[in-house]
Protein backbone atom coordinates (compact mmCIF):
# COMPACT_ATOMS: atom_id res chain seq x y z
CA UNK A 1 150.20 96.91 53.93
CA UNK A 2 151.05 94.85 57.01
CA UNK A 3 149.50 91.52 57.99
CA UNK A 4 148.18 91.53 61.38
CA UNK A 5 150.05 90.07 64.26
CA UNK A 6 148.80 87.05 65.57
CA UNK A 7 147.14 87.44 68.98
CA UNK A 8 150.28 86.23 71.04
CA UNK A 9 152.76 87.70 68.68
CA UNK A 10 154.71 86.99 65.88
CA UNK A 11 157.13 83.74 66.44
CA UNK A 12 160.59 83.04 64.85
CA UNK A 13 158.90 80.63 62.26
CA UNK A 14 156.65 83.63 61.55
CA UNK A 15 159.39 86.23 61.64
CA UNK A 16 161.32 84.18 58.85
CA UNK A 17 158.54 83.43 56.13
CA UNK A 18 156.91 87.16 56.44
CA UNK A 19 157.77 88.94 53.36
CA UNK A 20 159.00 92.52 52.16
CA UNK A 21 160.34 93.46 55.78
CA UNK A 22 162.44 96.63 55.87
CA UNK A 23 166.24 95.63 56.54
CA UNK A 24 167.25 95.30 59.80
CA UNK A 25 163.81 94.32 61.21
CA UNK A 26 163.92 92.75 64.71
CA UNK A 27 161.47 90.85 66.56
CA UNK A 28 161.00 91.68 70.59
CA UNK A 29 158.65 90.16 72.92
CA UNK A 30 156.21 89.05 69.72
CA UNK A 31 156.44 92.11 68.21
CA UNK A 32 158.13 93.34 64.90
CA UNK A 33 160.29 96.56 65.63
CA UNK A 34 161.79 98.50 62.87
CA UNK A 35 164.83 100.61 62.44
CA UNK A 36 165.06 103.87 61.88
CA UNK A 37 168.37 104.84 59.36
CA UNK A 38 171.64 105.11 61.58
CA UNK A 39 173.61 108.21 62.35
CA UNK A 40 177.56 108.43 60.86
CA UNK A 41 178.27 107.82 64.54
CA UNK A 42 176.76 104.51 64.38
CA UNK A 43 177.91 103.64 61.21
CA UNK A 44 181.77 104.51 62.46
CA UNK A 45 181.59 102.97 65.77
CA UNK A 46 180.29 99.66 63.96
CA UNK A 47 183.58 99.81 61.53
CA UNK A 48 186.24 100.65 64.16
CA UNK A 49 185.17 97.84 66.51
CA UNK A 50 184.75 95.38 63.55
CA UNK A 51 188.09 96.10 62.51
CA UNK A 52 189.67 95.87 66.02
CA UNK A 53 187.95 92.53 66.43
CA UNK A 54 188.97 90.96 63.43
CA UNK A 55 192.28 91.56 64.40
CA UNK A 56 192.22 89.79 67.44
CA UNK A 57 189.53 87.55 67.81
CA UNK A 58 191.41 83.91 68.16
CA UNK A 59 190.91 80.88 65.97
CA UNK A 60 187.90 79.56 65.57
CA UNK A 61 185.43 82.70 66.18
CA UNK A 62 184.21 85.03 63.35
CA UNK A 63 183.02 88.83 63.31
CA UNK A 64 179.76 89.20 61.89
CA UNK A 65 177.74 92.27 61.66
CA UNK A 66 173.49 92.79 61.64
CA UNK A 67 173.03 89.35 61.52
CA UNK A 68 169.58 87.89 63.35
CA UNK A 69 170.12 85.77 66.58
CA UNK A 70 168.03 83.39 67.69
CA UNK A 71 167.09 84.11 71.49
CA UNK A 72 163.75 82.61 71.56
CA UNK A 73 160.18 81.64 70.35
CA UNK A 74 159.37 85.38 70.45
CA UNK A 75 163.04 87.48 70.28
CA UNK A 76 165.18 87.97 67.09
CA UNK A 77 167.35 91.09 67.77
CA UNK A 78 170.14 91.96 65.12
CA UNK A 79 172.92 93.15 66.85
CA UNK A 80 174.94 95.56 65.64
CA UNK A 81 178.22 93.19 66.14
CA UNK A 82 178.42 90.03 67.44
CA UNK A 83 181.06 87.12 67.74
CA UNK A 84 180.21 83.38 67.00
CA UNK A 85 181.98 80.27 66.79
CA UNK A 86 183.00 79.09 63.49
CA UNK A 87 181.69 75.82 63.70
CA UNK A 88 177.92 78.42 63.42
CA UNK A 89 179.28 79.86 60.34
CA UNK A 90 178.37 77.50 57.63
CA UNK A 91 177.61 78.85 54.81
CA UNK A 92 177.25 81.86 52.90
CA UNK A 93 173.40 81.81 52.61
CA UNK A 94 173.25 81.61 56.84
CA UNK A 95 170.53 83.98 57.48
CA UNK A 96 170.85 83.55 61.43
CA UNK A 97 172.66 82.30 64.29
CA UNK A 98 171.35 80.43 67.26
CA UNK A 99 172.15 82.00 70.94
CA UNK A 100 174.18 79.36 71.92
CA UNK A 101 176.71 80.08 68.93
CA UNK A 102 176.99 83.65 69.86
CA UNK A 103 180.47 84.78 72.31
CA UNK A 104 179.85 88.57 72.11
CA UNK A 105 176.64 90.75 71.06
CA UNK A 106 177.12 94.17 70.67
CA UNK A 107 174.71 97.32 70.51
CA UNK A 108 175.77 100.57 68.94
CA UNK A 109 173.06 102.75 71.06
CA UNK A 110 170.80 104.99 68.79
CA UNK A 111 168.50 107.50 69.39
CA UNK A 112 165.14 105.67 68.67
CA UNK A 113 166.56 102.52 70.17
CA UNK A 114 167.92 103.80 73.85
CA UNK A 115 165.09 101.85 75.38
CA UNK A 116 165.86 98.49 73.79
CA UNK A 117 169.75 98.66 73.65
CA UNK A 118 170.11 99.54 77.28
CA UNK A 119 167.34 97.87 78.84
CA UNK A 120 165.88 95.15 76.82
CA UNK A 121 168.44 93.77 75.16
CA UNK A 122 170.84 93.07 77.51
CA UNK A 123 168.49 91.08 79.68
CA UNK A 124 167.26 89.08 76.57
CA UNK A 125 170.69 88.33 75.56
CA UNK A 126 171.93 87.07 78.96
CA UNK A 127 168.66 85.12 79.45
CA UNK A 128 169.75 83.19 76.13
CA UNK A 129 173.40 82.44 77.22
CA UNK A 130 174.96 85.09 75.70
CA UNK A 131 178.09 85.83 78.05
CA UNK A 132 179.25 88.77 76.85
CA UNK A 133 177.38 92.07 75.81
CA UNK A 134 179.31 95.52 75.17
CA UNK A 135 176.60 99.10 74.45
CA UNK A 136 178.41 101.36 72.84
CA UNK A 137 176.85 105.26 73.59
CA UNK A 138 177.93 108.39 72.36
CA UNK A 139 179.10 110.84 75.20
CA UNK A 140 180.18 114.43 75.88
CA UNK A 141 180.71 117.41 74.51
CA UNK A 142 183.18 115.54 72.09
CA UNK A 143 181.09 112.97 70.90
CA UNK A 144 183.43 110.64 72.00
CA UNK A 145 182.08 106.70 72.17
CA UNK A 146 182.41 104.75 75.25
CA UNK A 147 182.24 101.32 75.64
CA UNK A 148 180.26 99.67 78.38
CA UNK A 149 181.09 95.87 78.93
């Protein structure tokens, strides 16, 4: 059973203490939004560009993958990628990165999440600072990815 949300939404100190969340949980606008399981093209688009990254991101930056970002009181996404300074990475038991630590969010685009990755998302991250934000869709008759930037 869920609790109820608070009448203004769930806030990042909420989002962190509320127990027995389903992986991958998010919080937009307030609201907890949960993920439905990902497609083989997902899960291989995530791979490939984590692999190309790590080999080229420079010193001092680190690949992480569906790790929570801080964007506000009310907005926790968990991109699919995302690129943050090393100074950020601290420890092994980091459960979250701040906006401010965060070069490079990216959003593998999903069926149930089309909405969010290409509308929501992108506005939230750039409202928090976030300079760079690549969607990655699946297109054609081929299936092939493409990589907006």
């Amino acid at each position: 059973r869920w609790p109820v949300p608070p009448p203004d939404g769930y806030t990042v100190d909420d989002f962190f203490t509320l127990d027995d969340l389903p992986p991958h949980t998010e919080l937009i606008d307030g609201s907890l939004v949960f993920v439905s399981p990902q497609r083989e093209f997902h899960t291989l688009a995530m791979y490939l560009l984590e692999q190309g990254l790590r080999q080229h991101v420079p010193n001092g930056l680190r690949v992480r993958r569906e790790m929570a970002v801080v964007l506000s009181k009310r907005n926790v996404p968990e991109p699919d990628l995302l690129v943050v300074t090393a100074s950020a990475d601290g420890n092994q038991r980091t459960t979250r990165y701040e906006a401010a630590d965060v070069l490079l969010a990216v959003e593998v685009v999903s069926p149930d999440s089309e909405d969010r990755d290409r509308d929501t998302k992108p506005h939230k991250y750039a409202a928090a600072g976030i300079k760079h934000f690549w969607l990655v869709e699946m297109t054609g008759e081929n299936d092939r990815p493409m990589v907006i930037t």
